[in-house]
N, C-alpha and C. Protein backbone atom coordinates (compact mmCIF):
# COMPACT_ATOMS: atom_id res chain seq x y z
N UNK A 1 -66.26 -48.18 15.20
CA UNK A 1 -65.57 -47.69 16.38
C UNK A 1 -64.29 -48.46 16.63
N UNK A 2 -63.40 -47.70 17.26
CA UNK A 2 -62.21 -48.68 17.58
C UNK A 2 -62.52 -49.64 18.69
N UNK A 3 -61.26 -50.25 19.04
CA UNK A 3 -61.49 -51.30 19.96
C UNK A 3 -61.57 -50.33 21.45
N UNK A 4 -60.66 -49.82 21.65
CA UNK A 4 -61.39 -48.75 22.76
C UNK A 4 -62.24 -48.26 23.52
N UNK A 5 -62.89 -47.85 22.24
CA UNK A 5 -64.27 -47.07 22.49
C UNK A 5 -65.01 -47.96 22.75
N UNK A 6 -65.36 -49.37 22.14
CA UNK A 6 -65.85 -50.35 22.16
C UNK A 6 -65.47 -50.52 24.18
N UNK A 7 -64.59 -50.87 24.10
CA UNK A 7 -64.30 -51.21 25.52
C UNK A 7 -64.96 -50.35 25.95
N UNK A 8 -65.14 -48.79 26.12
CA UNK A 8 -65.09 -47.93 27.34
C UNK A 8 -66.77 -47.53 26.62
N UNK A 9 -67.23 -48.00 26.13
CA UNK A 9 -68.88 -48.25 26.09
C UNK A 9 -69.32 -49.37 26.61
N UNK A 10 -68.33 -50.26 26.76
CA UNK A 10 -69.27 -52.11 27.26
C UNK A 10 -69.14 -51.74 28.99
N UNK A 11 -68.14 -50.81 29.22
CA UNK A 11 -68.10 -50.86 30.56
C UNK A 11 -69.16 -49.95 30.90
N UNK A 12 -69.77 -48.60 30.18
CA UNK A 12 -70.63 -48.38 30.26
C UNK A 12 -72.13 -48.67 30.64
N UNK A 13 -71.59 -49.28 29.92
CA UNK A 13 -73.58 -50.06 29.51
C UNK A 13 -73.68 -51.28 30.05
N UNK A 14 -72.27 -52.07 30.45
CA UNK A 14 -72.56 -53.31 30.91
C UNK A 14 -73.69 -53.70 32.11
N UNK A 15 -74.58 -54.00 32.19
CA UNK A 15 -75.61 -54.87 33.03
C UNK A 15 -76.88 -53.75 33.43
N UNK A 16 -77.20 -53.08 32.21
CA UNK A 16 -77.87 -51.95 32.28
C UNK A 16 -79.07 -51.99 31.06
N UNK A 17 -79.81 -51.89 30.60
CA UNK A 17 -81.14 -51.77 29.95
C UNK A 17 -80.78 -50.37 29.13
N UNK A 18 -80.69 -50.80 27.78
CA UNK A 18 -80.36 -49.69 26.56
C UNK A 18 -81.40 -49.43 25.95
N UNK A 19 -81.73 -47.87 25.55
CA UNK A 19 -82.83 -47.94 24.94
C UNK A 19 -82.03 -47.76 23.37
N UNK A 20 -82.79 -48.31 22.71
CA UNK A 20 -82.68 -48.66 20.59
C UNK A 20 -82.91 -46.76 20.13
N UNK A 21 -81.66 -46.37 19.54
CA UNK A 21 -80.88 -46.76 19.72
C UNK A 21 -79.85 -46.63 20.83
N UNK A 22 -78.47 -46.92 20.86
CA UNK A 22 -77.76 -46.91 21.97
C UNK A 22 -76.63 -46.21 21.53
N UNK A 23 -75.92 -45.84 22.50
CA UNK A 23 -74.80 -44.81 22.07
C UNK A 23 -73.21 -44.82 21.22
N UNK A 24 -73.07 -46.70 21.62
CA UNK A 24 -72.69 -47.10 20.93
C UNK A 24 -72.51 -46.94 19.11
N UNK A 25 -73.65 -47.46 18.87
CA UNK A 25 -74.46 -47.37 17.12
C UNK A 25 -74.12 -45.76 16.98
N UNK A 26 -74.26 -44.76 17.93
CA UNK A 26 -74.76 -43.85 17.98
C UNK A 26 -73.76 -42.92 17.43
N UNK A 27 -72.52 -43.77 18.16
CA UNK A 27 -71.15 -43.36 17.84
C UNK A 27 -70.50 -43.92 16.41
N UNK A 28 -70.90 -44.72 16.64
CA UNK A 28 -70.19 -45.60 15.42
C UNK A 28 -70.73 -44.84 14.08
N UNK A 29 -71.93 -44.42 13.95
CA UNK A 29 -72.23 -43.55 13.01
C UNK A 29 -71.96 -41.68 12.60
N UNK A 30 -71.15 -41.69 14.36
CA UNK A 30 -70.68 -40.05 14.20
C UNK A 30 -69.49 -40.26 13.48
N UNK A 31 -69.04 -41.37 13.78
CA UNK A 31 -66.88 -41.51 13.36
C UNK A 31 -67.64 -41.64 12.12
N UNK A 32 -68.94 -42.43 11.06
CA UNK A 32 -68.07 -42.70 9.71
C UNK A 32 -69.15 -40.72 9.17
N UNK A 33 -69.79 -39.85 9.54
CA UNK A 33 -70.24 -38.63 9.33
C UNK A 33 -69.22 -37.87 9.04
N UNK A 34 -68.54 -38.02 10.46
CA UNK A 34 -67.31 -36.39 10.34
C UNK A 34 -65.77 -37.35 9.89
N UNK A 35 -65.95 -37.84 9.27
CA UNK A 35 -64.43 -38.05 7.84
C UNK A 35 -64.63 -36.50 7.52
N UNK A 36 -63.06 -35.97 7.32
CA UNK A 36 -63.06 -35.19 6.84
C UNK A 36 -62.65 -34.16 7.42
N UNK A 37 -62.50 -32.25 7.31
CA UNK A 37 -61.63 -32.13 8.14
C UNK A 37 -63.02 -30.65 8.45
N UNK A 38 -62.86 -30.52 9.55
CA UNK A 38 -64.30 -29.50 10.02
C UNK A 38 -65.15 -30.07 10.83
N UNK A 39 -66.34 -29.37 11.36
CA UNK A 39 -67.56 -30.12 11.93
C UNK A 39 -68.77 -30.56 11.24
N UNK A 40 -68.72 -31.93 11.37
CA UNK A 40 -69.91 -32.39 10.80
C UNK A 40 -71.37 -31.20 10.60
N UNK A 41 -72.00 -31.56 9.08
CA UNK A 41 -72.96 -30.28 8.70
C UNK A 41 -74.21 -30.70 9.08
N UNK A 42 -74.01 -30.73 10.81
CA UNK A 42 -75.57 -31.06 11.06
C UNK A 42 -76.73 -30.80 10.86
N UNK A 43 -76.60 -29.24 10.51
CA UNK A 43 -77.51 -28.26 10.27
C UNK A 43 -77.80 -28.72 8.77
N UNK A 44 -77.56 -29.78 8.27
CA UNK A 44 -77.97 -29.65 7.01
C UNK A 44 -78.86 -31.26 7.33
N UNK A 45 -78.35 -31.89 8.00
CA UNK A 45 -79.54 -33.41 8.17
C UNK A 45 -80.58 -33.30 8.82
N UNK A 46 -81.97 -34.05 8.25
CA UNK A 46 -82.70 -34.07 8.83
C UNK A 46 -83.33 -35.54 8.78
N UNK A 47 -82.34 -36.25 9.81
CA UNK A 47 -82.79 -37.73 10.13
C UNK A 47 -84.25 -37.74 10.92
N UNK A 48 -85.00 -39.08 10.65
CA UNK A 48 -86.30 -39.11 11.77
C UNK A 48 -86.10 -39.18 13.47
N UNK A 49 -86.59 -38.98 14.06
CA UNK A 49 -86.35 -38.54 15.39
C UNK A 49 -85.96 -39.88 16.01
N UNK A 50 -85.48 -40.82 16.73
CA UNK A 50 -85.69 -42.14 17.36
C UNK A 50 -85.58 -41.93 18.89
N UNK A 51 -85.94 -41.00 19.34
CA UNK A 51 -86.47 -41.05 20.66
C UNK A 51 -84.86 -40.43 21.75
N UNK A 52 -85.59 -40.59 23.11
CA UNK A 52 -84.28 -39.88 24.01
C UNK A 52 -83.55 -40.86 24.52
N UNK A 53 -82.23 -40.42 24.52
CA UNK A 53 -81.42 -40.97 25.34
C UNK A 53 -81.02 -40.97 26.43
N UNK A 54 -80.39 -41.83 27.29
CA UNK A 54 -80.13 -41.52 28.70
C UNK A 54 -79.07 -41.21 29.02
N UNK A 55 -78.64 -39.66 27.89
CA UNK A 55 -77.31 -39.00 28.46
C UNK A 55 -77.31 -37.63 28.74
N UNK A 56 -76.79 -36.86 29.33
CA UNK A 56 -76.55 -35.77 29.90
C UNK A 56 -75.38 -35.29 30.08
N UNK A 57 -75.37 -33.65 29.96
CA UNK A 57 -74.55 -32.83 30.00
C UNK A 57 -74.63 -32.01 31.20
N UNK A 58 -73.81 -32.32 32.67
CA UNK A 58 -73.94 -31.60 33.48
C UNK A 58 -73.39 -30.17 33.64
N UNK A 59 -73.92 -29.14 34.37
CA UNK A 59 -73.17 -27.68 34.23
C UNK A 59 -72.04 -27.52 34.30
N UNK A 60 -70.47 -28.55 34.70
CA UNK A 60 -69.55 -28.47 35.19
C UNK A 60 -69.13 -29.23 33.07
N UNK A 61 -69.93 -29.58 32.25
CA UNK A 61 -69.61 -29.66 31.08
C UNK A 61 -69.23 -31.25 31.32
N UNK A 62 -69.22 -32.12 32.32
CA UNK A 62 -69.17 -33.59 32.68
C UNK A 62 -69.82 -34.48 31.56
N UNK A 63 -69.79 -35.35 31.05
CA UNK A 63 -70.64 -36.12 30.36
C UNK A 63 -71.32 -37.37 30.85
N UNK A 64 -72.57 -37.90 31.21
CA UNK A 64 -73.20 -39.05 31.74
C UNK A 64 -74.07 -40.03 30.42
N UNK A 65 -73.91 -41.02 30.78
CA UNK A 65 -74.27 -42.22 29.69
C UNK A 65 -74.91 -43.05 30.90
N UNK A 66 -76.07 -43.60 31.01
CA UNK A 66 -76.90 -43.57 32.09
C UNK A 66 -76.47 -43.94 33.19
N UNK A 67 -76.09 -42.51 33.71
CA UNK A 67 -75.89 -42.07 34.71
C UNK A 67 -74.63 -42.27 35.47
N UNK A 68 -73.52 -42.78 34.26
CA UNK A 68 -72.16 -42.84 34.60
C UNK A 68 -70.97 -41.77 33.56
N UNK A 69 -69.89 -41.38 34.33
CA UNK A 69 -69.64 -40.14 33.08
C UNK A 69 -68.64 -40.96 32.37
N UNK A 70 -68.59 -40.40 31.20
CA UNK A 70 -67.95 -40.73 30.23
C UNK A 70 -66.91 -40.45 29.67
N UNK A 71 -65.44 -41.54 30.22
CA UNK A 71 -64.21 -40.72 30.57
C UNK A 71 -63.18 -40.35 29.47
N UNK A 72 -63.65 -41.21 28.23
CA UNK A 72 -62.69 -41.07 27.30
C UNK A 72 -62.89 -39.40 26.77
N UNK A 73 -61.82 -38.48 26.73
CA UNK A 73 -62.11 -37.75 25.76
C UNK A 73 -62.07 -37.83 24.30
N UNK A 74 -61.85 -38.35 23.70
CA UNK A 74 -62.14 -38.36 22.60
C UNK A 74 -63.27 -38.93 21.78
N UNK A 75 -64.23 -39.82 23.04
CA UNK A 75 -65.47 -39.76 22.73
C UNK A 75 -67.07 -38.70 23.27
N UNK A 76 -66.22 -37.82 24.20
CA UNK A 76 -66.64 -36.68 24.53
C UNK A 76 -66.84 -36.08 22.98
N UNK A 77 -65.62 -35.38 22.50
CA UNK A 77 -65.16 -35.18 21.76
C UNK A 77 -66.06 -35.32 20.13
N UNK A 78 -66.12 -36.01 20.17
CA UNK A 78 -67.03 -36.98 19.10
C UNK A 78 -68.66 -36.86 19.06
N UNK A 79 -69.62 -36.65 20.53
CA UNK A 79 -70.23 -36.62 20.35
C UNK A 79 -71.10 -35.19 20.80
N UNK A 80 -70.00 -34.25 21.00
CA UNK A 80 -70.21 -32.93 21.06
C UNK A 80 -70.30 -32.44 19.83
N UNK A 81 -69.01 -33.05 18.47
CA UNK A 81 -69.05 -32.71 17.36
C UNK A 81 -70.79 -32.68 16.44
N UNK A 82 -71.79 -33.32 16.82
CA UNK A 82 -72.76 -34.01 16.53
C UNK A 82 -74.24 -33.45 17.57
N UNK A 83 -73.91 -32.53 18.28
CA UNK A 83 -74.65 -32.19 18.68
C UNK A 83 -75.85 -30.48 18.10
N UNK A 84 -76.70 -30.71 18.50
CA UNK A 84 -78.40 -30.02 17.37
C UNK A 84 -78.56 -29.34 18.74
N UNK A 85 -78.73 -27.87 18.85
CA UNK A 85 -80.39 -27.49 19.56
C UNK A 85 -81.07 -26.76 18.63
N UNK A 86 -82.49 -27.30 18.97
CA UNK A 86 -83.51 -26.59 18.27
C UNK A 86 -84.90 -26.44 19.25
N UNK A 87 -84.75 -25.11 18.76
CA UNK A 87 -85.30 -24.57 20.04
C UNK A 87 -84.79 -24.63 21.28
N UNK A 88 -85.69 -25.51 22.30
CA UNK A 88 -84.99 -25.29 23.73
C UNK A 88 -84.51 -26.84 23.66
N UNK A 89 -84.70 -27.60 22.54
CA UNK A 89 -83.78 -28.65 23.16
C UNK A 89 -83.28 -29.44 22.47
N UNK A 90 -82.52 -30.31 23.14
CA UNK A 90 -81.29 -30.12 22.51
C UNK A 90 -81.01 -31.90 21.62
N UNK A 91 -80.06 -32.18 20.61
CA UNK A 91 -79.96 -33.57 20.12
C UNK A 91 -78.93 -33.85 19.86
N UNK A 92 -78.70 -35.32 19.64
CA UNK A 92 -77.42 -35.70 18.91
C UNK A 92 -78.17 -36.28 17.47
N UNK A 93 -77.23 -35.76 16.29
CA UNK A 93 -77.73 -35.80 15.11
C UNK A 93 -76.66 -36.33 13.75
N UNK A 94 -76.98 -37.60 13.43
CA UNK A 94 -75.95 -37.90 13.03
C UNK A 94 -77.19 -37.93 11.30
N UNK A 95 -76.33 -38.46 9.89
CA UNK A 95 -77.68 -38.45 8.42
C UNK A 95 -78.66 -39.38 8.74
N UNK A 96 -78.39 -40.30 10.08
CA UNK A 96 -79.32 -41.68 10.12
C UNK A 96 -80.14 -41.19 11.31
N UNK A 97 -79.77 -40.63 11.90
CA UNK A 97 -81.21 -40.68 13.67
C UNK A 97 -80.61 -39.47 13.85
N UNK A 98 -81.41 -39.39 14.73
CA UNK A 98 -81.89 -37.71 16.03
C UNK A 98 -82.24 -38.28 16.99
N UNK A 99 -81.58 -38.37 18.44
CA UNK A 99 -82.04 -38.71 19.20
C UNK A 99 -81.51 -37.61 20.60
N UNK A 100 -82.83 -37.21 21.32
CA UNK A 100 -82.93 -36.12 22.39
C UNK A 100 -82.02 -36.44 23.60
N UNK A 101 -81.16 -35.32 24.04
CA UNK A 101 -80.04 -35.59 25.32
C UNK A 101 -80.68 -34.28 26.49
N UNK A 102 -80.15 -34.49 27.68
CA UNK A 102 -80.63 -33.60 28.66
C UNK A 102 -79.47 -32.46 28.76
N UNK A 103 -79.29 -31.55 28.71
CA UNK A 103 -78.37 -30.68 28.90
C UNK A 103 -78.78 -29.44 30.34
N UNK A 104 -77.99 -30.14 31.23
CA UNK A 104 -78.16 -28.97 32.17
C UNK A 104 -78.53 -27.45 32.71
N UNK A 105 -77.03 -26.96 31.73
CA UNK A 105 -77.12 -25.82 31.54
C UNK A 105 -76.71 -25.48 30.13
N UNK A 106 -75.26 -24.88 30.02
CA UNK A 106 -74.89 -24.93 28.47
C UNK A 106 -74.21 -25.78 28.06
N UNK A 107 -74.13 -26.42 26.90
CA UNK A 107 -73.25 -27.83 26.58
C UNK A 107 -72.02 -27.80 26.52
N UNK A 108 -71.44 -26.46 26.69
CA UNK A 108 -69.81 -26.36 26.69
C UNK A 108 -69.40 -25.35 27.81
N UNK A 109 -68.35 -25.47 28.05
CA UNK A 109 -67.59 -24.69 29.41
C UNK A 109 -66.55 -24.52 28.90
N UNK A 110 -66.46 -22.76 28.49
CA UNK A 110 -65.17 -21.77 27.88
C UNK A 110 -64.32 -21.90 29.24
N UNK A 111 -63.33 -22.37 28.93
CA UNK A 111 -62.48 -22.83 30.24
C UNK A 111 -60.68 -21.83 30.39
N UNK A 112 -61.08 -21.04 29.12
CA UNK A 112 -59.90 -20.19 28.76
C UNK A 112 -60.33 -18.96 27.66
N UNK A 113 -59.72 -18.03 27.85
CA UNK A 113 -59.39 -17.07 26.70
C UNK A 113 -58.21 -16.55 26.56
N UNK A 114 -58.42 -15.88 25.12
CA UNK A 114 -57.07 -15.00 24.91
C UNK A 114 -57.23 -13.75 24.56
N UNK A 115 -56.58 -12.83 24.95
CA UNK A 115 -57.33 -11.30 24.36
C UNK A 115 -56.16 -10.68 22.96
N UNK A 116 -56.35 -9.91 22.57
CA UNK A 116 -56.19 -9.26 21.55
C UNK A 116 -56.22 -7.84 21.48
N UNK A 117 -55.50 -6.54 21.22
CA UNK A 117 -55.65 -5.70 21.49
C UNK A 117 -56.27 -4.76 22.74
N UNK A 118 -56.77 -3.54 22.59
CA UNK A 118 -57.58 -2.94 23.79
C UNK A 118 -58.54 -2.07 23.43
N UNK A 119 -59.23 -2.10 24.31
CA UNK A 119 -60.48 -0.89 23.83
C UNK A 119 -61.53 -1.41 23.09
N UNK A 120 -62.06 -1.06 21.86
CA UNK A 120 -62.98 -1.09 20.93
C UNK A 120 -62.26 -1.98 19.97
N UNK A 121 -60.75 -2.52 19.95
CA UNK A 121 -59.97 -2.63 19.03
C UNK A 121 -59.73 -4.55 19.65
N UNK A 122 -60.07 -4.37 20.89
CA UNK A 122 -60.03 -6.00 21.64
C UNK A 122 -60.67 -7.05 21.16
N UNK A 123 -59.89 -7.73 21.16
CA UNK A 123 -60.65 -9.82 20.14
C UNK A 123 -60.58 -10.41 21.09
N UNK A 124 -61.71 -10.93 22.05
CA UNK A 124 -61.70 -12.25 22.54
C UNK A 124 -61.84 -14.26 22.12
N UNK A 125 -60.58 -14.48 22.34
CA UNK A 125 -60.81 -15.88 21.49
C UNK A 125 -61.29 -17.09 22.67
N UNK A 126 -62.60 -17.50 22.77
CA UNK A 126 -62.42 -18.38 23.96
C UNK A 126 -61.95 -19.72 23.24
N UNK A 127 -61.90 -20.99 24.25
CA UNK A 127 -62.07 -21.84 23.78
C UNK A 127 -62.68 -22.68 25.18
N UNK A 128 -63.40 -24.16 24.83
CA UNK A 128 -64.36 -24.86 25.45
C UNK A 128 -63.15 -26.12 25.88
N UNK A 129 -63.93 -26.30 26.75
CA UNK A 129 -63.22 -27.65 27.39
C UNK A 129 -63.18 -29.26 26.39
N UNK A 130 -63.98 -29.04 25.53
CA UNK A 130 -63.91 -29.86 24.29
C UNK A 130 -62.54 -29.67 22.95
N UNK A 131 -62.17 -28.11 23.03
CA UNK A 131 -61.24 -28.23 22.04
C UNK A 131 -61.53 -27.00 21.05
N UNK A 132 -62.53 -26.35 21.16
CA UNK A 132 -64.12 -25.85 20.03
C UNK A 132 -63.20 -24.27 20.17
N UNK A 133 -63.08 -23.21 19.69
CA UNK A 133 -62.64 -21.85 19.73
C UNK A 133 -63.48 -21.04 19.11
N UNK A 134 -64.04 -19.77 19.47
CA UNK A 134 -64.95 -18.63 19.34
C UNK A 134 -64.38 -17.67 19.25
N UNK A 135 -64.72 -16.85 18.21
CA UNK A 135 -64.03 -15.42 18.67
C UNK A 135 -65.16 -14.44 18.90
N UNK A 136 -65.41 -13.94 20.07
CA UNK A 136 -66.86 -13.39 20.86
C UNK A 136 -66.66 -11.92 19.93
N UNK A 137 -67.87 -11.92 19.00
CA UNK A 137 -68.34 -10.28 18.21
C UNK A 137 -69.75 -10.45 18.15
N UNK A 138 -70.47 -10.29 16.41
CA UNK A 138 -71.86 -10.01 16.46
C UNK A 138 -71.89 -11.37 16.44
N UNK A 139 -71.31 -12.36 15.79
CA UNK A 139 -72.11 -13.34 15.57
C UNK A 139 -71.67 -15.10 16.99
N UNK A 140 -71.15 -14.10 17.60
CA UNK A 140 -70.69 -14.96 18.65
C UNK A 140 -70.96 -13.55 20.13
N UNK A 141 -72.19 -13.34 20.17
CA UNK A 141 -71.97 -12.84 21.35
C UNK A 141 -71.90 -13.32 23.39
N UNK A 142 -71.59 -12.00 23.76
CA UNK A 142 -71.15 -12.69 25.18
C UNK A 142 -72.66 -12.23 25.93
N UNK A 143 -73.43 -13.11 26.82
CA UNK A 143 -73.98 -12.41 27.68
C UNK A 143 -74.16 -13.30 28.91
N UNK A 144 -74.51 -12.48 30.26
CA UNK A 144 -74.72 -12.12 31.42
C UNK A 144 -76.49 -12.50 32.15
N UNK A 145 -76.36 -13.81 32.86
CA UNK A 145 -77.48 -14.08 33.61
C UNK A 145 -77.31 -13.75 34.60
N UNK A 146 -78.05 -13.10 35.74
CA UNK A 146 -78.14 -12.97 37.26
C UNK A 146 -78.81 -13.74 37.55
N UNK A 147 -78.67 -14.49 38.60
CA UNK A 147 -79.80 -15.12 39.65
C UNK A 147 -80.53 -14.25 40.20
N UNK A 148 -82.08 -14.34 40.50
CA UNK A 148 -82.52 -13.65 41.01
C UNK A 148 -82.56 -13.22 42.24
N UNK A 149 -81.95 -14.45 42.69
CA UNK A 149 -82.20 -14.30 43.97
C UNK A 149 -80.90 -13.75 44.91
N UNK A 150 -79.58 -14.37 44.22
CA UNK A 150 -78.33 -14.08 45.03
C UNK A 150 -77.62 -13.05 44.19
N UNK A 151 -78.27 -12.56 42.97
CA UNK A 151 -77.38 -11.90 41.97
C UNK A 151 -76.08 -12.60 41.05
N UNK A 152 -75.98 -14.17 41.59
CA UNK A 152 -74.36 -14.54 40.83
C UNK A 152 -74.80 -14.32 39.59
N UNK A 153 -73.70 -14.03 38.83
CA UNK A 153 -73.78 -13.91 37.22
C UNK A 153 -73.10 -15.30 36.61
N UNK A 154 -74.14 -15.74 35.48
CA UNK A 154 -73.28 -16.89 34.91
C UNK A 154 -73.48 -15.97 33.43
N UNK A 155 -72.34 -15.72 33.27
CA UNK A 155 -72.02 -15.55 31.59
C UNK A 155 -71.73 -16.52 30.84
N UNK A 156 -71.90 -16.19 29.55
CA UNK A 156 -71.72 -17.17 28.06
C UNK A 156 -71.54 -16.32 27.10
N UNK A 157 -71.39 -17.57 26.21
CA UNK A 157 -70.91 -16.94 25.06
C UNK A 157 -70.99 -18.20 24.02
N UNK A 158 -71.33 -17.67 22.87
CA UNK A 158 -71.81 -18.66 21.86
C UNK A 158 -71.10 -18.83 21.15
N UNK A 159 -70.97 -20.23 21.11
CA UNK A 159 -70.14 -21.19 20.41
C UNK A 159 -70.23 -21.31 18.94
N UNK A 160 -71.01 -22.04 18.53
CA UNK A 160 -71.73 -22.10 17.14
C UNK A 160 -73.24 -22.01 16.83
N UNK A 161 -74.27 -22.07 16.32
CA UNK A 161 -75.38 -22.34 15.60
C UNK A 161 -76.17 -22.64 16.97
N UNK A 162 -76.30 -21.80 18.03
CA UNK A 162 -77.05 -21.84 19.61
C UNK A 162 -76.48 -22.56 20.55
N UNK A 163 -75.62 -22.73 20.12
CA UNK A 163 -74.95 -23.74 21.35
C UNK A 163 -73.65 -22.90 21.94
N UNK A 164 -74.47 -22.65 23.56
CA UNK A 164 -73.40 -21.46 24.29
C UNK A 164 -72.45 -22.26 25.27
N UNK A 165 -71.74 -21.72 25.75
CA UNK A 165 -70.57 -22.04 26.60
C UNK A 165 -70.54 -21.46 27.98
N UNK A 166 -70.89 -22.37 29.02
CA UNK A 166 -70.56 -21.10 29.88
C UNK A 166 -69.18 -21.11 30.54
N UNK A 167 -69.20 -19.59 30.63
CA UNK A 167 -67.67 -18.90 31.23
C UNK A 167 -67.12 -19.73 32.53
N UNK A 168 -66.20 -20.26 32.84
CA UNK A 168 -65.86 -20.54 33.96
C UNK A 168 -65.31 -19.65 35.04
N UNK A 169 -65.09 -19.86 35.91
CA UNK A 169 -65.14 -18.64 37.15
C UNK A 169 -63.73 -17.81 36.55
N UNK A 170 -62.43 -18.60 36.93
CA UNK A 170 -61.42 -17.95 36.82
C UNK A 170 -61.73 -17.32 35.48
N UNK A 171 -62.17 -17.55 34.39
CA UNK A 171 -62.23 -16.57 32.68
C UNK A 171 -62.45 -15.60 33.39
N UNK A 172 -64.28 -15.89 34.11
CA UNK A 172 -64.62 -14.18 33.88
C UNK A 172 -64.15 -13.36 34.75
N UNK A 173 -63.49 -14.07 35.95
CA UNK A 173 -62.55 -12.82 36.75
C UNK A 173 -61.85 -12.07 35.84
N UNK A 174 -60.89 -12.96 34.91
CA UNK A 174 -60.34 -12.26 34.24
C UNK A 174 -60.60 -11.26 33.37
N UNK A 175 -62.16 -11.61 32.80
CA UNK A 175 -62.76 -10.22 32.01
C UNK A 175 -63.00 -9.41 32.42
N UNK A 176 -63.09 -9.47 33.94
CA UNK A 176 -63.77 -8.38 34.30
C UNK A 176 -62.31 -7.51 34.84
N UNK A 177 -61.26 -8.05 34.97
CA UNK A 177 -60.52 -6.87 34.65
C UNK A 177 -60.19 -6.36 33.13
N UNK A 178 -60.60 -6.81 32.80
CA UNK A 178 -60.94 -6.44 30.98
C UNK A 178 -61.92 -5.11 30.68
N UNK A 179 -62.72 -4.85 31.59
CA UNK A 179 -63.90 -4.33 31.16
C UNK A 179 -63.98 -2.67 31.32
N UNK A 180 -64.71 -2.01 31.09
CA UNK A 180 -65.09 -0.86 30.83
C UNK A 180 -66.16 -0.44 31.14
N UNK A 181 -66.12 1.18 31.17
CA UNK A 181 -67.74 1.60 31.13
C UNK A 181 -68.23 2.11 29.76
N UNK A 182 -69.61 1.69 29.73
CA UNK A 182 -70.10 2.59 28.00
C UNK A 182 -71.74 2.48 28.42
N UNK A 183 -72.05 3.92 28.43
CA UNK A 183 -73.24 4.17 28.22
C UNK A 183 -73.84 3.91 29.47
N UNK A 184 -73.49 4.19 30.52
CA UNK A 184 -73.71 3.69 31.67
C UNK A 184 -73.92 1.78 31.96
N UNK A 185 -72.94 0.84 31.42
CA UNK A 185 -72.58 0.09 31.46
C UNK A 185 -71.50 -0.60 31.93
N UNK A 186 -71.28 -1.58 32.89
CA UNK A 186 -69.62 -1.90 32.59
C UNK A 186 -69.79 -3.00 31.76
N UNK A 187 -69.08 -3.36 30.53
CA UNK A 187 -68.67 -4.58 29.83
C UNK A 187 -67.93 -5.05 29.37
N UNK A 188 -67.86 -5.50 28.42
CA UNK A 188 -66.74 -6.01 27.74
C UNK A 188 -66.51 -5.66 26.16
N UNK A 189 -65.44 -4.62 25.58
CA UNK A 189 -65.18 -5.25 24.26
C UNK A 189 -64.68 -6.39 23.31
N UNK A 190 -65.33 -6.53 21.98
CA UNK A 190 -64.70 -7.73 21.80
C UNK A 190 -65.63 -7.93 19.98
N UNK A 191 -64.46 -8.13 18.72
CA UNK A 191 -64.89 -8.03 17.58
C UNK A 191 -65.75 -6.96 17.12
N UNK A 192 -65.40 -5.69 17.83
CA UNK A 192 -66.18 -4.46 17.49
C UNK A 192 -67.46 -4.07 17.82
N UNK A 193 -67.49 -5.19 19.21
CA UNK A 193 -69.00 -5.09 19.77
C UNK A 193 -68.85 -5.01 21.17
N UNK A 194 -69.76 -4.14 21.68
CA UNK A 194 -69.84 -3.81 23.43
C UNK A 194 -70.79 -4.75 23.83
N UNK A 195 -70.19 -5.57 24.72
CA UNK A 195 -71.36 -6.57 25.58
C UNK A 195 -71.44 -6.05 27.10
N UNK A 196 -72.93 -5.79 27.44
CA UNK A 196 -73.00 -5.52 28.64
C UNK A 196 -72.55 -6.47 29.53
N UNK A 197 -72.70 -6.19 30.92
CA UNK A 197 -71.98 -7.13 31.83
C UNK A 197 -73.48 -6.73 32.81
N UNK A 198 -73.16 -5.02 33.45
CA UNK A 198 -73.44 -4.99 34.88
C UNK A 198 -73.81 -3.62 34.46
N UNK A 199 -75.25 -3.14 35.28
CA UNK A 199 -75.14 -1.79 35.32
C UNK A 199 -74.16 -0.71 35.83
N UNK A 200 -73.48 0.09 35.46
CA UNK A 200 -72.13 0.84 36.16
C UNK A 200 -72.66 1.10 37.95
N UNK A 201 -73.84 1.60 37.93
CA UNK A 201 -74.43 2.13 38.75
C UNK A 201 -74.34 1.09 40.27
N UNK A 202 -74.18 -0.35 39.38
CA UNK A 202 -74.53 -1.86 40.61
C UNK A 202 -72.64 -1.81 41.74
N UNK A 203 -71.76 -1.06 40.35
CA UNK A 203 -70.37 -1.39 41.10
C UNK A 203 -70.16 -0.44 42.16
N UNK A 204 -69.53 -0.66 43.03
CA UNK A 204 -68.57 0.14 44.20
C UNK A 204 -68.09 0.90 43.34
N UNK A 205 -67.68 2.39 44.48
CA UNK A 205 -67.26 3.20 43.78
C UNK A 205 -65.91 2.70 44.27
């Protein structure tokens, strides 16, 4: 790690109880993984598990290292590159350890898009508050949670290999002047695929 990071981990962790390993090590082993130019091939390691850590990903996409956030971006950065879900949960995974993180909601927050044509013919490119870019079709699709109770919708959209993004407010205003009806749907096009949103039937006339 540089001297930096070093710093803006001691202030971290200073006068605090680390569990083995620590995020530090943790890091120091993501910088010597991803040499090279792409995202580390996590999906291809399968280090032994060494237990959870005490960091978290809050819904606002914030980062906490026990229980303080973690301001450098570029060690944000670093250890997003390195991040596993399997199944419902989620890891940081470097060829040497696996160790379990808490993730709120989704681990990234699409904080922008760009559109591309119109109609059936429209490319949505998001990108995440990390740096990360998607272009939403089959293999990146967009979808639509309601609360049950108040109806808000939190949309997403998938990033890479299960790891979704959610939409931030101002995006999806913006999609939703984007959107359409199909099939008694309003949604969104995007890489030659219709993503529902809302039943047509739910909007004002």
């Amino acid at each position: 790690m540089s001297v930096s990071l070093d710093t803006e981990m001691a202030k971290v962790m200073s006068g605090q109880n680390v569990v083995t390993p620590n995020a530090e090590g943790l890091a120091a082993s993501a910088r010597a993984a991803a040499k090279g130019k792409g995202l580390p091939p996590v999906h291809k390691w399968n280090p032994p598990f060494c237990g959870d850590l005490d960091m978290r990903i809050a819904r606002d996409g914030t980062w906490f290292y026990l229980g303080t956030p973690i301001g450098r971006f570029e060690l944000v950065k670093l250890f997003s590159s390195i991040l596993r879900k399997d199944g419902d949960a989620y890891f940081l995974v470097t060829p040497v350890e696996k160790v379990g993180i808490t993730v709120d909601d989704a681990p990234f927050v699409a904080v922008d898009f760009t559109p591309e044509g119109t109609g059936e013919q429209q490319v949505l490119t998001f990108e995440t508050h990390v740096g990360d870019f998607a272009v939403a079709g089959p293999d990146n699709p967009i979808r639509v949670e309601r609360d049950p109770q108040t109806g808000e919708p939190s949309p997403y959209v998938l990033i890479r290999a299960n790891l979704e993004a959610l939409i931030d407010r101002k995006s999806f205003y913006r999609l939703v002047d984007l959107g359409c009806h199909v099939d008694g749907w309003f949604g969104l096009w995007s890489g030659g695929q219709f993503f529902p949103v809302i039943p047509s039937s739910e909007l004002p006339d």
